[in-house]
N, C-alpha and C. Protein backbone atom coordinates (compact mmCIF):
# COMPACT_ATOMS: atom_id res chain seq x y z
N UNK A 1 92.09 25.91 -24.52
CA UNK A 1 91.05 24.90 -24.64
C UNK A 1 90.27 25.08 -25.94
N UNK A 2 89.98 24.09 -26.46
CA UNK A 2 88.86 23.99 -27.69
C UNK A 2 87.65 24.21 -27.53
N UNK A 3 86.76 24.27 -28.69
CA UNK A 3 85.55 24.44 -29.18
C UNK A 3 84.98 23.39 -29.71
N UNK A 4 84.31 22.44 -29.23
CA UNK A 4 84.45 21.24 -29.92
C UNK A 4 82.58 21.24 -30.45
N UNK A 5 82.15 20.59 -31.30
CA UNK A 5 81.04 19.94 -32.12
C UNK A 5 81.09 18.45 -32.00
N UNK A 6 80.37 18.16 -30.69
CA UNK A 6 79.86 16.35 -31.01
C UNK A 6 78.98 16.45 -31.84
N UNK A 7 78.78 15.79 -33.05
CA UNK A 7 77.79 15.37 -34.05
C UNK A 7 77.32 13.73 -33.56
N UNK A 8 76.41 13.76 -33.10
CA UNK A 8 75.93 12.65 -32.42
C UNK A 8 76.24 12.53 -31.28
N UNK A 9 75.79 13.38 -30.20
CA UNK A 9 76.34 13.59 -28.77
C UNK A 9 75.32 13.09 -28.04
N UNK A 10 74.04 12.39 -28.31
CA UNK A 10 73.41 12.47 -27.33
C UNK A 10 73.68 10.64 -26.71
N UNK A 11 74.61 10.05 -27.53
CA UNK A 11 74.33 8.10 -26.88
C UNK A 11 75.77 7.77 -27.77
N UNK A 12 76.10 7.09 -26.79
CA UNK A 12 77.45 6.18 -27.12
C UNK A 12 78.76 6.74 -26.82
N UNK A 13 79.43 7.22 -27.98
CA UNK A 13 80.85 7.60 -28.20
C UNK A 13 80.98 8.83 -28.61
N UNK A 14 79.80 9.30 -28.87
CA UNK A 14 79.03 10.67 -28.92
C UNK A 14 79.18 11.35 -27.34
N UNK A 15 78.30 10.56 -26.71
CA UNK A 15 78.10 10.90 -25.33
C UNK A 15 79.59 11.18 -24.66
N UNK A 16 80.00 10.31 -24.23
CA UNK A 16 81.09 9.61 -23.84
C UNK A 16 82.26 10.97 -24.47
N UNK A 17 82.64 11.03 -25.05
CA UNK A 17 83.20 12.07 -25.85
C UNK A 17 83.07 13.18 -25.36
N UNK A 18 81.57 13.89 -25.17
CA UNK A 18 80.91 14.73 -24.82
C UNK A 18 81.47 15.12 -22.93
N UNK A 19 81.27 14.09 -22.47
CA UNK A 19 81.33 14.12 -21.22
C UNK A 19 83.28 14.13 -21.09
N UNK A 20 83.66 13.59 -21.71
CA UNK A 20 85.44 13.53 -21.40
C UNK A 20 85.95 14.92 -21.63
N UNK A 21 85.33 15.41 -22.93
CA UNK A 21 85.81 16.71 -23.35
C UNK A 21 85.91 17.97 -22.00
N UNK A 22 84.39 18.01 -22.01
CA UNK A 22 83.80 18.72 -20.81
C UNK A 22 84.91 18.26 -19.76
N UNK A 23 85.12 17.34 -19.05
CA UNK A 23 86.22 17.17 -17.87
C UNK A 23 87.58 17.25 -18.58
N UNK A 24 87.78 17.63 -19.45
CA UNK A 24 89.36 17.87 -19.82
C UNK A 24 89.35 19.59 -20.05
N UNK A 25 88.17 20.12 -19.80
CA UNK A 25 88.13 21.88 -19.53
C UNK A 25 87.68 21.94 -21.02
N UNK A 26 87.38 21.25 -22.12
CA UNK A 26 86.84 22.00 -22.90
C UNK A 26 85.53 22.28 -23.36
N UNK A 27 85.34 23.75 -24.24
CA UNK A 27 84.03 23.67 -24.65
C UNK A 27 83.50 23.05 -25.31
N UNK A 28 81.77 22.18 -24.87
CA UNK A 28 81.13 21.20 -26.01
C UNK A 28 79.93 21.43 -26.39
N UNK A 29 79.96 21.63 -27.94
CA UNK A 29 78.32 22.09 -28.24
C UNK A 29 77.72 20.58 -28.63
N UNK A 30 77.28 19.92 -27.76
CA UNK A 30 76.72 19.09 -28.05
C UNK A 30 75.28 18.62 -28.96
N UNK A 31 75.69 18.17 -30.37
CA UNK A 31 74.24 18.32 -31.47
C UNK A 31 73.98 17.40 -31.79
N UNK A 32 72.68 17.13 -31.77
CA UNK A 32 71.83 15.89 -31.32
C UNK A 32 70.29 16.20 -32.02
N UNK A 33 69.53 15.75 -32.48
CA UNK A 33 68.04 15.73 -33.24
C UNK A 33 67.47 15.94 -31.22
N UNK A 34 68.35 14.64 -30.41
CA UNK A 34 67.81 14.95 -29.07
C UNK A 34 68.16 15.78 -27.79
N UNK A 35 68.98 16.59 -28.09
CA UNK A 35 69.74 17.32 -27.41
C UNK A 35 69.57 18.02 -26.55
N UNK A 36 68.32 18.48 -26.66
CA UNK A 36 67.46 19.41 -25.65
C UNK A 36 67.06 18.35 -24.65
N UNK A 37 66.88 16.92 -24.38
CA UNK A 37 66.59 16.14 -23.63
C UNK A 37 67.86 15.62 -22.92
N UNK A 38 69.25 15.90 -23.39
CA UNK A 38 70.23 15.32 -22.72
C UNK A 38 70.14 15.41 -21.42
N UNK A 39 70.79 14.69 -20.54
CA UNK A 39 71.09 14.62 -18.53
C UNK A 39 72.16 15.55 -18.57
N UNK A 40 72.93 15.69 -19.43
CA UNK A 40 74.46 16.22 -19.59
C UNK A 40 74.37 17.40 -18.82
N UNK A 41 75.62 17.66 -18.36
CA UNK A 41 75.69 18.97 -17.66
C UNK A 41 77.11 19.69 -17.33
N UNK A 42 77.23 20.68 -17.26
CA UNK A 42 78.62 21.47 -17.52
C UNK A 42 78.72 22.64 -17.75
N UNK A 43 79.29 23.12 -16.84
CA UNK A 43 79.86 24.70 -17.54
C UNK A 43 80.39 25.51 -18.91
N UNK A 44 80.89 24.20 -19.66
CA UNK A 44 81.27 24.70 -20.77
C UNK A 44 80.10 23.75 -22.01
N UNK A 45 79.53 23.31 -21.37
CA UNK A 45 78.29 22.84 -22.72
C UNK A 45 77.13 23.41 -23.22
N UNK A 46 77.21 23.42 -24.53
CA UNK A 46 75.45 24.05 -25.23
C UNK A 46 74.84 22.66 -25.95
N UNK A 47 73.82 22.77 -25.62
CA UNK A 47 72.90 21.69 -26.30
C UNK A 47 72.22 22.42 -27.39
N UNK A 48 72.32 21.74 -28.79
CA UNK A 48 72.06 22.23 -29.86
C UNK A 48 71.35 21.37 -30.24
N UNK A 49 70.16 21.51 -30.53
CA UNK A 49 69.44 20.49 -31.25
C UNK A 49 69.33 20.78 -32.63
N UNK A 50 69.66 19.86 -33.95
CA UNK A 50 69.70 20.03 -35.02
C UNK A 50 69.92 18.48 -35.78
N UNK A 51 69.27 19.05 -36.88
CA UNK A 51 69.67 17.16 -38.15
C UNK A 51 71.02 17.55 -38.44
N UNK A 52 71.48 16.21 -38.78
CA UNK A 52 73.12 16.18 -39.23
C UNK A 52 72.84 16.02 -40.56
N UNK A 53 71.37 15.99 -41.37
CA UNK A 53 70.96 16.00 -42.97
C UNK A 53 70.67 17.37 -43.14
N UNK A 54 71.04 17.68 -42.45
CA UNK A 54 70.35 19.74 -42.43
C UNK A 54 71.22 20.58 -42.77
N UNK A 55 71.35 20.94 -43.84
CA UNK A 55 72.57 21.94 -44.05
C UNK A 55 72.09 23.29 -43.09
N UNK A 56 71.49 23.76 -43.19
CA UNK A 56 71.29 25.13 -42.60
C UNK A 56 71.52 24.61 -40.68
N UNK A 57 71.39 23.61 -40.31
CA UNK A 57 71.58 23.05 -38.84
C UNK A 57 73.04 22.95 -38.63
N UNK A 58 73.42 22.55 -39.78
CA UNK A 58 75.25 22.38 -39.63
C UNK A 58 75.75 23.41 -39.43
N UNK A 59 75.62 23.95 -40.51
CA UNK A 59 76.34 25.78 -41.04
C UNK A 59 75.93 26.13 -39.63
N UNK A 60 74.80 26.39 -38.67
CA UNK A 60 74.72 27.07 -37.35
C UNK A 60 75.74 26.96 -36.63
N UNK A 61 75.60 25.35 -36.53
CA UNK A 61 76.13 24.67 -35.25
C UNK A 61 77.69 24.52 -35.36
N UNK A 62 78.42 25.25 -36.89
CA UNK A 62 79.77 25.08 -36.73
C UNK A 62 80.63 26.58 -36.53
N UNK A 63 79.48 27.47 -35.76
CA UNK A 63 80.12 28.78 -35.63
C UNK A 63 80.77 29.01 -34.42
N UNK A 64 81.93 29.41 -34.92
CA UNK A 64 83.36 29.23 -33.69
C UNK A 64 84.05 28.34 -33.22
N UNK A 65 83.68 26.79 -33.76
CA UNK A 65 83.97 25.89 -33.61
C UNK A 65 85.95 25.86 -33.91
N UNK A 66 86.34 25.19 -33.22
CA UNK A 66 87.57 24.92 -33.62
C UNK A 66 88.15 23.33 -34.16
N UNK A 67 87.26 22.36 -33.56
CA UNK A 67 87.26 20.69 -33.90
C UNK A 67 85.91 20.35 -33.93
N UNK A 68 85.80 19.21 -35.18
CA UNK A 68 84.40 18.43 -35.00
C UNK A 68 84.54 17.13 -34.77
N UNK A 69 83.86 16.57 -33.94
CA UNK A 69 84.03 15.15 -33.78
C UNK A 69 82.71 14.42 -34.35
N UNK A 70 82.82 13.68 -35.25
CA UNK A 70 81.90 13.25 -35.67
C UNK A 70 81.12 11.30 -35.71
N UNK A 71 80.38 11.38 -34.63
CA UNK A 71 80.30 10.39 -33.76
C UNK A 71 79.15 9.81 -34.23
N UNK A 72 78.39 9.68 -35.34
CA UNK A 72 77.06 9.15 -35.76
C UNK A 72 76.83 7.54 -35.51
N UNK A 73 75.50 7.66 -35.47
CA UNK A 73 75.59 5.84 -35.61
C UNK A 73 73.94 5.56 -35.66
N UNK A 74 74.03 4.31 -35.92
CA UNK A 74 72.39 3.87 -36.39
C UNK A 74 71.80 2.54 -35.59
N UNK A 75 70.70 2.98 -35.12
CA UNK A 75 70.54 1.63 -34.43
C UNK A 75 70.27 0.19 -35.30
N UNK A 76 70.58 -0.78 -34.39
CA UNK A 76 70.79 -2.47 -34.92
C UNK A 76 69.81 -2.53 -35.48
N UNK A 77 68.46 -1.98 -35.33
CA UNK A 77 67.10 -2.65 -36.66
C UNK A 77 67.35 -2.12 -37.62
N UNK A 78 68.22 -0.64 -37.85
CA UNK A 78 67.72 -0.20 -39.08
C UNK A 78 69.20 -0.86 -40.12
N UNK A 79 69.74 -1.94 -39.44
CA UNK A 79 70.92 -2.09 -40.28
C UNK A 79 70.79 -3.38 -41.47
N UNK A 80 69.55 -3.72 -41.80
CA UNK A 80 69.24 -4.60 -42.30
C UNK A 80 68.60 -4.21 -43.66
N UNK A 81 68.63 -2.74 -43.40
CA UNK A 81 67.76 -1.99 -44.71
C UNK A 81 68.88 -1.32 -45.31
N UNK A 82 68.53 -0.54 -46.82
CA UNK A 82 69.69 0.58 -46.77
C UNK A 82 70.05 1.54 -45.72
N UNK A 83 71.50 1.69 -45.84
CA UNK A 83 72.41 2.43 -44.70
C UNK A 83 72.77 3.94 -45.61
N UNK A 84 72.04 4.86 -45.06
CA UNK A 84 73.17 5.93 -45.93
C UNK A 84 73.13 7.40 -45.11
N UNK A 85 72.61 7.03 -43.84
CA UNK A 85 73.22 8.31 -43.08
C UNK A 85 74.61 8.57 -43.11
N UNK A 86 75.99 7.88 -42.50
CA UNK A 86 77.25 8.39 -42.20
C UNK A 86 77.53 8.78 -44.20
N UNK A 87 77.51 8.78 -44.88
CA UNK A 87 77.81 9.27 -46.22
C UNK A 87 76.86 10.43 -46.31
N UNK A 88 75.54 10.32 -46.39
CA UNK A 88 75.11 11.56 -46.16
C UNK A 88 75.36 12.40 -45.66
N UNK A 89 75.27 12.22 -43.85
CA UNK A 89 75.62 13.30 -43.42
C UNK A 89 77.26 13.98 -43.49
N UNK A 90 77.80 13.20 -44.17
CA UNK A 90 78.79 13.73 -44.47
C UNK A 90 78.95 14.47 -45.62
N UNK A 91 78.40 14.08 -46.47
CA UNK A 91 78.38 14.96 -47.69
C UNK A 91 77.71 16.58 -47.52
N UNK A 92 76.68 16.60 -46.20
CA UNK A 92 76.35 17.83 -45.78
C UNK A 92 77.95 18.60 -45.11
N UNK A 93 78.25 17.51 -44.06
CA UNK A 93 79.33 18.34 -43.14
C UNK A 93 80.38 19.13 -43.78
N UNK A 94 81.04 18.24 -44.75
CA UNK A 94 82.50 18.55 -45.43
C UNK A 94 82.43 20.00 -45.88
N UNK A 95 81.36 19.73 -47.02
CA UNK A 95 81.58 21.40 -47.73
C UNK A 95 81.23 22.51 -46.91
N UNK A 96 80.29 22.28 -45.40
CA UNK A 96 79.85 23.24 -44.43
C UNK A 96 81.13 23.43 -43.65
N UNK A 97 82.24 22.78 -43.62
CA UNK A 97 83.55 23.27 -42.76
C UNK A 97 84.41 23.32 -43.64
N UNK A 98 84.01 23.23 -44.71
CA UNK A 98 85.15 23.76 -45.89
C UNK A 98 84.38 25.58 -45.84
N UNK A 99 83.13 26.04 -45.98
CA UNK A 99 82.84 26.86 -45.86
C UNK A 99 83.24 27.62 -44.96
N UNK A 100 83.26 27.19 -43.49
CA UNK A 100 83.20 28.14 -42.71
C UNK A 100 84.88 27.98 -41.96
N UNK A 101 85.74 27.37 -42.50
CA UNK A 101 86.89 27.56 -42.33
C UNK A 101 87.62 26.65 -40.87
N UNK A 102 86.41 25.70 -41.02
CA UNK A 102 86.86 24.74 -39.82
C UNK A 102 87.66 23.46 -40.82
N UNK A 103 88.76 23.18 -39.91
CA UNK A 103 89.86 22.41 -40.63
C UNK A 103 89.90 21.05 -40.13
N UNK A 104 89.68 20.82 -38.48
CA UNK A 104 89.84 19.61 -37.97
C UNK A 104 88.84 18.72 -38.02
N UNK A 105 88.78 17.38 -38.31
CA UNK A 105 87.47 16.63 -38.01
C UNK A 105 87.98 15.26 -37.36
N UNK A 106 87.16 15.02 -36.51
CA UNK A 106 87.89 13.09 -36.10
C UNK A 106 86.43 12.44 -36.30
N UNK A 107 86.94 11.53 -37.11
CA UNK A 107 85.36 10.87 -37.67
C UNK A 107 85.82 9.58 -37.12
N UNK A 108 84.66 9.15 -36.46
CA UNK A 108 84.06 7.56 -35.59
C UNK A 108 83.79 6.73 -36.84
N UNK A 109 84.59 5.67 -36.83
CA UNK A 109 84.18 4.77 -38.19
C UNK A 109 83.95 3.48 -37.75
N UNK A 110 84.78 2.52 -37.92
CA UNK A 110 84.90 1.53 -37.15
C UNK A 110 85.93 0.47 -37.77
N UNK A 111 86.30 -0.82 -37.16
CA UNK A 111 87.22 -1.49 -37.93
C UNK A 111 86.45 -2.50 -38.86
N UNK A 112 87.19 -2.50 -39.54
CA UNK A 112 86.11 -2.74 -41.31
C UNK A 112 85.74 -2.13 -42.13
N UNK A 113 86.40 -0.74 -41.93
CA UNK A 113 85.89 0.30 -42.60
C UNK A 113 87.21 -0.07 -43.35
N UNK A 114 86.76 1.01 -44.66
CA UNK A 114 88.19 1.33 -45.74
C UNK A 114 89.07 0.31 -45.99
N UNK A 115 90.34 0.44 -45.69
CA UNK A 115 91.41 -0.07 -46.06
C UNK A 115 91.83 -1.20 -44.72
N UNK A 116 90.97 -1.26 -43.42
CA UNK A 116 91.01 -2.03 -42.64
C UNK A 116 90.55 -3.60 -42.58
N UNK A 117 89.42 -3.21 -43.98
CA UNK A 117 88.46 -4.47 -44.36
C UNK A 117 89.19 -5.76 -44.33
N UNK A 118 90.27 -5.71 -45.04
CA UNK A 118 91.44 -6.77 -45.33
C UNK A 118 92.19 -7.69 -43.60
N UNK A 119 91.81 -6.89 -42.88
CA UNK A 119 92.19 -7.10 -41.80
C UNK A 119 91.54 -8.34 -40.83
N UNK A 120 90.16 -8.13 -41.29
CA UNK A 120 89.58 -8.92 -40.64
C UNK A 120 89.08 -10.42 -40.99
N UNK A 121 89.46 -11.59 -40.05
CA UNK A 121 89.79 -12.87 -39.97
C UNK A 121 88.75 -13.80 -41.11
N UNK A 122 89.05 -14.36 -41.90
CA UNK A 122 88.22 -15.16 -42.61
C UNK A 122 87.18 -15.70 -41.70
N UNK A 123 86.84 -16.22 -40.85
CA UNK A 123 85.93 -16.42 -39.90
C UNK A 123 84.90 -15.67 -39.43
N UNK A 124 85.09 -14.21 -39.57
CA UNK A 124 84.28 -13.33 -39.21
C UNK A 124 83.94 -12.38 -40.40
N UNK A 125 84.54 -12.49 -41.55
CA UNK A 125 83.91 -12.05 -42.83
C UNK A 125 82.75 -12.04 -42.97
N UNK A 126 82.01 -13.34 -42.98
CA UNK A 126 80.63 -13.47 -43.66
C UNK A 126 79.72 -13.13 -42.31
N UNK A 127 79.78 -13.85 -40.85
CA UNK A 127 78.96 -13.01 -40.43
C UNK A 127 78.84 -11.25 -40.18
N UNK A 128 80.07 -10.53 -40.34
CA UNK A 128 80.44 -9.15 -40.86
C UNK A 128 79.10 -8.68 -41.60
N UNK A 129 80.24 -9.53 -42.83
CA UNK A 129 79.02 -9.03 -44.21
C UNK A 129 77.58 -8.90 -44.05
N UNK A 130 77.12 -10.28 -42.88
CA UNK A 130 75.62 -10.07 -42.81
C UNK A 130 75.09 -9.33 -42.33
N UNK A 131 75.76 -8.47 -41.09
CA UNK A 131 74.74 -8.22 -40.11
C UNK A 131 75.10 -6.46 -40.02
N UNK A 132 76.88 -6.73 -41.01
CA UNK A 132 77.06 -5.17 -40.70
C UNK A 132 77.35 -4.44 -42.47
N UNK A 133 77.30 -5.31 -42.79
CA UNK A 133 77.75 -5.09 -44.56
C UNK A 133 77.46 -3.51 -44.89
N UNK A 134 75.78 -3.51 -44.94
CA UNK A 134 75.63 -2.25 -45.46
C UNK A 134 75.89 -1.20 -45.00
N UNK A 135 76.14 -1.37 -43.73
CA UNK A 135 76.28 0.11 -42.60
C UNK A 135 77.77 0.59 -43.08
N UNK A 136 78.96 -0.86 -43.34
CA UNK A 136 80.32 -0.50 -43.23
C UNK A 136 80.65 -0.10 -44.71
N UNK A 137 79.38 -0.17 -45.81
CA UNK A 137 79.71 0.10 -47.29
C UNK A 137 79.28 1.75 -47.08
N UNK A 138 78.58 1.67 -46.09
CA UNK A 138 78.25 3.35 -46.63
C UNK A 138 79.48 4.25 -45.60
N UNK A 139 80.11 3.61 -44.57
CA UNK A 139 81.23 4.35 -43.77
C UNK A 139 82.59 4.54 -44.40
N UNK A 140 82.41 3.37 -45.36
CA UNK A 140 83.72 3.55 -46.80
C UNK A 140 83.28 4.64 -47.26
N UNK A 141 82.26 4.94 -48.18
CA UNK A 141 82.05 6.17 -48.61
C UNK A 141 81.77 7.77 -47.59
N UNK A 142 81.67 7.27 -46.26
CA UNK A 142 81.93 8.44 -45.91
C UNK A 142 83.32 8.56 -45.45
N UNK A 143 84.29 8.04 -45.45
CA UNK A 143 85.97 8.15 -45.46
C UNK A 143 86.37 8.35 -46.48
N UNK A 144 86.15 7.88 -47.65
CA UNK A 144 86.36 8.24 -49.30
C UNK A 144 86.11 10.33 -49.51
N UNK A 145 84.58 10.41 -48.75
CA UNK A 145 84.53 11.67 -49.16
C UNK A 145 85.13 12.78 -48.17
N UNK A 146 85.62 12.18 -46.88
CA UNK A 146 86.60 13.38 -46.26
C UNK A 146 88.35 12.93 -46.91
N UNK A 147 88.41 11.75 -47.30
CA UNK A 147 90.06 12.01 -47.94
C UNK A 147 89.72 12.99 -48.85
N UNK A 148 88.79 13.05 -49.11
CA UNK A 148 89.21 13.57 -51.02
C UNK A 148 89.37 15.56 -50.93
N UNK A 149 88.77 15.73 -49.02
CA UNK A 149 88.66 16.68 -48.70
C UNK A 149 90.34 17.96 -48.52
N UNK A 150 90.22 18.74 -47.83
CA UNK A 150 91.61 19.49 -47.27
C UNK A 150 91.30 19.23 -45.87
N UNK A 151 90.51 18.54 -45.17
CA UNK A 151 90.31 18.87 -43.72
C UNK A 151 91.37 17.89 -43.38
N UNK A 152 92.18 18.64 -42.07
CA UNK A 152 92.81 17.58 -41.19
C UNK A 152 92.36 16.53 -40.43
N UNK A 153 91.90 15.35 -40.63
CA UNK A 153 91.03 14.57 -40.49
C UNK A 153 91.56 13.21 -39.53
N UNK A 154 90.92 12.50 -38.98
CA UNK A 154 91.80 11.47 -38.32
C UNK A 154 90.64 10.32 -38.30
N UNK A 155 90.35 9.17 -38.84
CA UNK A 155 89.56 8.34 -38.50
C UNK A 155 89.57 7.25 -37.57
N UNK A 156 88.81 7.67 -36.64
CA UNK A 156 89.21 6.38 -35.63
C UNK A 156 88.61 4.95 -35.68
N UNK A 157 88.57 4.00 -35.42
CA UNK A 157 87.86 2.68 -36.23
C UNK A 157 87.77 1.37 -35.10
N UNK A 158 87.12 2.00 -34.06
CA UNK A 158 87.23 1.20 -33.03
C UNK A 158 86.96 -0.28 -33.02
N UNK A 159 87.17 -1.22 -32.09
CA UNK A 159 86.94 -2.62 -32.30
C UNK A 159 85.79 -2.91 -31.79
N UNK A 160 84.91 -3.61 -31.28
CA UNK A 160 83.87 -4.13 -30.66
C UNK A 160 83.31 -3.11 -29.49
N UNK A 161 82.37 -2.53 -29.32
CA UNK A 161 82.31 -1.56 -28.46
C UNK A 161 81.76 -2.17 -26.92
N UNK A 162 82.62 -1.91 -25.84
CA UNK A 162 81.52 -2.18 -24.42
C UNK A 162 81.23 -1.06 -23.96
N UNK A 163 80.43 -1.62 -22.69
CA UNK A 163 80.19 -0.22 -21.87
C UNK A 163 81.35 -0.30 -20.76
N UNK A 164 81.08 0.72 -19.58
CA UNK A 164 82.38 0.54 -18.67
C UNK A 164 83.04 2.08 -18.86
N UNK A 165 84.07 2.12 -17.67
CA UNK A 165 84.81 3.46 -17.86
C UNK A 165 85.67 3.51 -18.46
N UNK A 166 86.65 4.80 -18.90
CA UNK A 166 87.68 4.63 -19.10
C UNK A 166 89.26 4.07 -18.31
N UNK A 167 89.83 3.21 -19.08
CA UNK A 167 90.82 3.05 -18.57
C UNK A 167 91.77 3.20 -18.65
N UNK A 168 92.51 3.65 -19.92
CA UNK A 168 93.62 4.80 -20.49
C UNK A 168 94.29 3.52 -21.26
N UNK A 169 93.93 2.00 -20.73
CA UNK A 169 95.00 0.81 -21.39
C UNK A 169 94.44 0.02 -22.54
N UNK A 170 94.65 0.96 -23.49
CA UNK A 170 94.19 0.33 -25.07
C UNK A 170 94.88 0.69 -26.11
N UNK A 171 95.10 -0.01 -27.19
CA UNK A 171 96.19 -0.51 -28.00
C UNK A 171 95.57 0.87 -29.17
N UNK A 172 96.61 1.41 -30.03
CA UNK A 172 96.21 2.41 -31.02
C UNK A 172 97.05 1.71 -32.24
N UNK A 173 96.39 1.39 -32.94
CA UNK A 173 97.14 0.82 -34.06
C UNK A 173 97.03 1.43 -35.57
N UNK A 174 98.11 1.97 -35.60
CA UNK A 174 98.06 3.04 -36.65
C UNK A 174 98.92 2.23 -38.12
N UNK A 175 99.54 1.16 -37.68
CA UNK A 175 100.05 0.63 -38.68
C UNK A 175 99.41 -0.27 -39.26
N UNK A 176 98.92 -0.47 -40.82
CA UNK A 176 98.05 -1.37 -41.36
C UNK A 176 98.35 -3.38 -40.60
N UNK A 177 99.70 -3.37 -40.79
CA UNK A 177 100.13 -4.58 -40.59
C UNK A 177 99.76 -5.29 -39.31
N UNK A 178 99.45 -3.91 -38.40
CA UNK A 178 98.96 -4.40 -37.07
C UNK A 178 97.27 -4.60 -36.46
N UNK A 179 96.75 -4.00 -37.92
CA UNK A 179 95.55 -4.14 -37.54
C UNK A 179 94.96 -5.00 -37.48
N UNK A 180 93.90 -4.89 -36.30
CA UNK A 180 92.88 -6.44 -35.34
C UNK A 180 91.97 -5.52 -34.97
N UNK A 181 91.07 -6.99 -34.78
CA UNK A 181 89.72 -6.66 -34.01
C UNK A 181 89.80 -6.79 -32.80
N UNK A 182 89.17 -6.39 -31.89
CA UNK A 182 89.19 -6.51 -29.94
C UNK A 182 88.54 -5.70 -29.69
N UNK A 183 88.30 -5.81 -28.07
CA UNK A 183 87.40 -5.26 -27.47
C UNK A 183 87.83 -3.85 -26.77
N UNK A 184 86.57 -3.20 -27.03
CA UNK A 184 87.54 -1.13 -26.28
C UNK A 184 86.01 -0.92 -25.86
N UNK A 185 86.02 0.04 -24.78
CA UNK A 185 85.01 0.33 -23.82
C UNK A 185 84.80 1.64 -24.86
N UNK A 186 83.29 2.01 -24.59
CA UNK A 186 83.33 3.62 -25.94
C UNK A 186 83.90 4.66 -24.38
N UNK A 187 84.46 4.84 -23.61
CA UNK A 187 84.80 5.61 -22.68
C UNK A 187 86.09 5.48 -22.66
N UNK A 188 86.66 4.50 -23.29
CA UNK A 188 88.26 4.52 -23.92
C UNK A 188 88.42 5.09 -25.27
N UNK A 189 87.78 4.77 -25.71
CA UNK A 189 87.49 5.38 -27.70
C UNK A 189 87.27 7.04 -27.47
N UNK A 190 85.90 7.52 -26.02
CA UNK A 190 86.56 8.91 -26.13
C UNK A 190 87.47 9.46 -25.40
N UNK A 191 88.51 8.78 -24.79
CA UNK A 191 89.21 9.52 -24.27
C UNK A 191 90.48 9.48 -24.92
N UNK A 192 90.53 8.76 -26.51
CA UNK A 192 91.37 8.59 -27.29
C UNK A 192 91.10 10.16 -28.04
N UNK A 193 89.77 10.30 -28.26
CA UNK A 193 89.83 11.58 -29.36
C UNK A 193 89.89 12.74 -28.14
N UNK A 194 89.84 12.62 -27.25
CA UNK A 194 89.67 14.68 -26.82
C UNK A 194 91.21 13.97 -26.69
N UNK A 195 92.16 12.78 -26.41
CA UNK A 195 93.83 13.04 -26.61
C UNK A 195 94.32 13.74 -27.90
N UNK A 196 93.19 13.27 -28.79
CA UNK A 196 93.61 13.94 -30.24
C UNK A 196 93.16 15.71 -30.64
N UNK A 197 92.23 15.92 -29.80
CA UNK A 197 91.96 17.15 -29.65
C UNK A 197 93.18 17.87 -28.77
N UNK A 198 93.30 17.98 -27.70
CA UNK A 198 94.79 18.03 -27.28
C UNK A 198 95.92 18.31 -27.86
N UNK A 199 96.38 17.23 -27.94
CA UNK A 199 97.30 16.84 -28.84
C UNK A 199 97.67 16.02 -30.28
N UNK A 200 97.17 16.65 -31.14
CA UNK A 200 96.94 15.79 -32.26
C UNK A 200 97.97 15.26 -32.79
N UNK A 201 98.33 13.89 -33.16
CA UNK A 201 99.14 12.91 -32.96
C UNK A 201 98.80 12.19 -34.58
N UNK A 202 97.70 11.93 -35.08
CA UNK A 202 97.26 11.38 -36.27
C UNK A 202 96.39 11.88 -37.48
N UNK A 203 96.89 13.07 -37.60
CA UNK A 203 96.40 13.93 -38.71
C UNK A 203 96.52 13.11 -40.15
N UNK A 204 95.31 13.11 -40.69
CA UNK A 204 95.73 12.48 -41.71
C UNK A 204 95.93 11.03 -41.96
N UNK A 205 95.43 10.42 -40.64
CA UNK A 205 95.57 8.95 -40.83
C UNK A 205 94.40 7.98 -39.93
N UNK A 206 94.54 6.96 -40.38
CA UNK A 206 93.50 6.03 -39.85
C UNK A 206 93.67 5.15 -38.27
N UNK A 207 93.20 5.09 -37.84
CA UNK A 207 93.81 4.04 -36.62
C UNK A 207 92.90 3.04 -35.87
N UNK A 208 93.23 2.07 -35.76
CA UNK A 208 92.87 0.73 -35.29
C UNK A 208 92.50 0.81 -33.58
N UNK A 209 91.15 1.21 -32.56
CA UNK A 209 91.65 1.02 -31.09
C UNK A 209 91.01 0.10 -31.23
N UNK A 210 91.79 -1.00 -30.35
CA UNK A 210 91.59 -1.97 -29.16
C UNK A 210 91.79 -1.98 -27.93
N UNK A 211 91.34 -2.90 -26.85
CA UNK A 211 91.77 -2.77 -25.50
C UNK A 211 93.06 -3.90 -25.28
């Protein structure tokens, strides 16, 4: 079993993640600014409270670690202003697991990110651009700065997020040609990455979930 680092464990795909890991037997240090307030509970979890802008919080929180999952996200008001947490905090993470000799990372992006941009329907471009533009310019640059990295990396780039459980029946689209937008529960999105913790299947590459 693994050692895993949710970076943004305390809401969403963070959570969700958090909680799948834990029922698939592995260990989760769950790190969160709110972490000490989580409901979460488990035999194999530590609640770490720490900034993901904090180098000295990272470097802690990545000791013994064997995978990081890196699950950040920003709420809907602040997406109208500049966006530059997921690049930031990445620019902290990378060289802190290049330091300490952690290799794996699965970074939460979304579809529209990177090289997926092209993918999505002339119709939904411009309201895209409006409402998510800046958030998805700064998630390019935080995928730009783990390629450029050595970490074995896997970006996942989910489609429209609901709530709901997991249901194991959602589409992984790893081939550019196949990529779309659709709908995935974040309790399918994490039970895609502790599969990749497991069994890692997409080292090194990007992938499209839908339901």
């Amino acid at each position: 079993m693994a050692h895993v680092l949710v970076i943004g464990a305390s809401k969403g795909i963070g959570l969700e993640t958090s909680k799948a890991a834990l029922a698939a037997g592995h260990r989760v240090r769950a790190f969160a600014r709110s972490a000490g307030g989580m409901t979460l509970s488990g035999a194999g979890l530590e609640r770490f409270s720490g900034d993901a802008l904090n180098a000295g919080d990272v470097a802690s929180a990545l000791d013994g670690i064997d995978v990081v999952v890196q699950a950040l996200g920003v709420p809907m008001r602040n997406l109208l202003g500049p966006v530059t947490l997921f690049s930031d905090a990445t620019n902290v993470l990378v060289p802190a697991m290049e330091k300490a000799g952690v290799r794996r990372v699965i970074a939460v992006t979304g579809f529209g990110t990177g090289d997926s941009r092209d993918a999505i329907g002339l119709l939904q471009r411009v309201p895209f651009r409006l409402v998510f533009g800046r958030a998805y310019d700064d998630k390019d640059a935080q995928e730009m700065r783990i390629r450029r990295s050595d970490l074995a990396w896997t970006f996942v780039r989910p489609g429209v997020l609901t709530p709901g459980s997991a249901t194991g029946r959602y589409k992984v689209l790893s081939e550019p040609s196949s990529w779309r937008n659709g709908l995935i529960s974040r309790a399918d999105v994490a039970h895609f990455i502790v599969g990749e913790i497991d069994r890692p299947s997409y080292e090194r590459k990007a992938v499209v979930l839908v339901g």
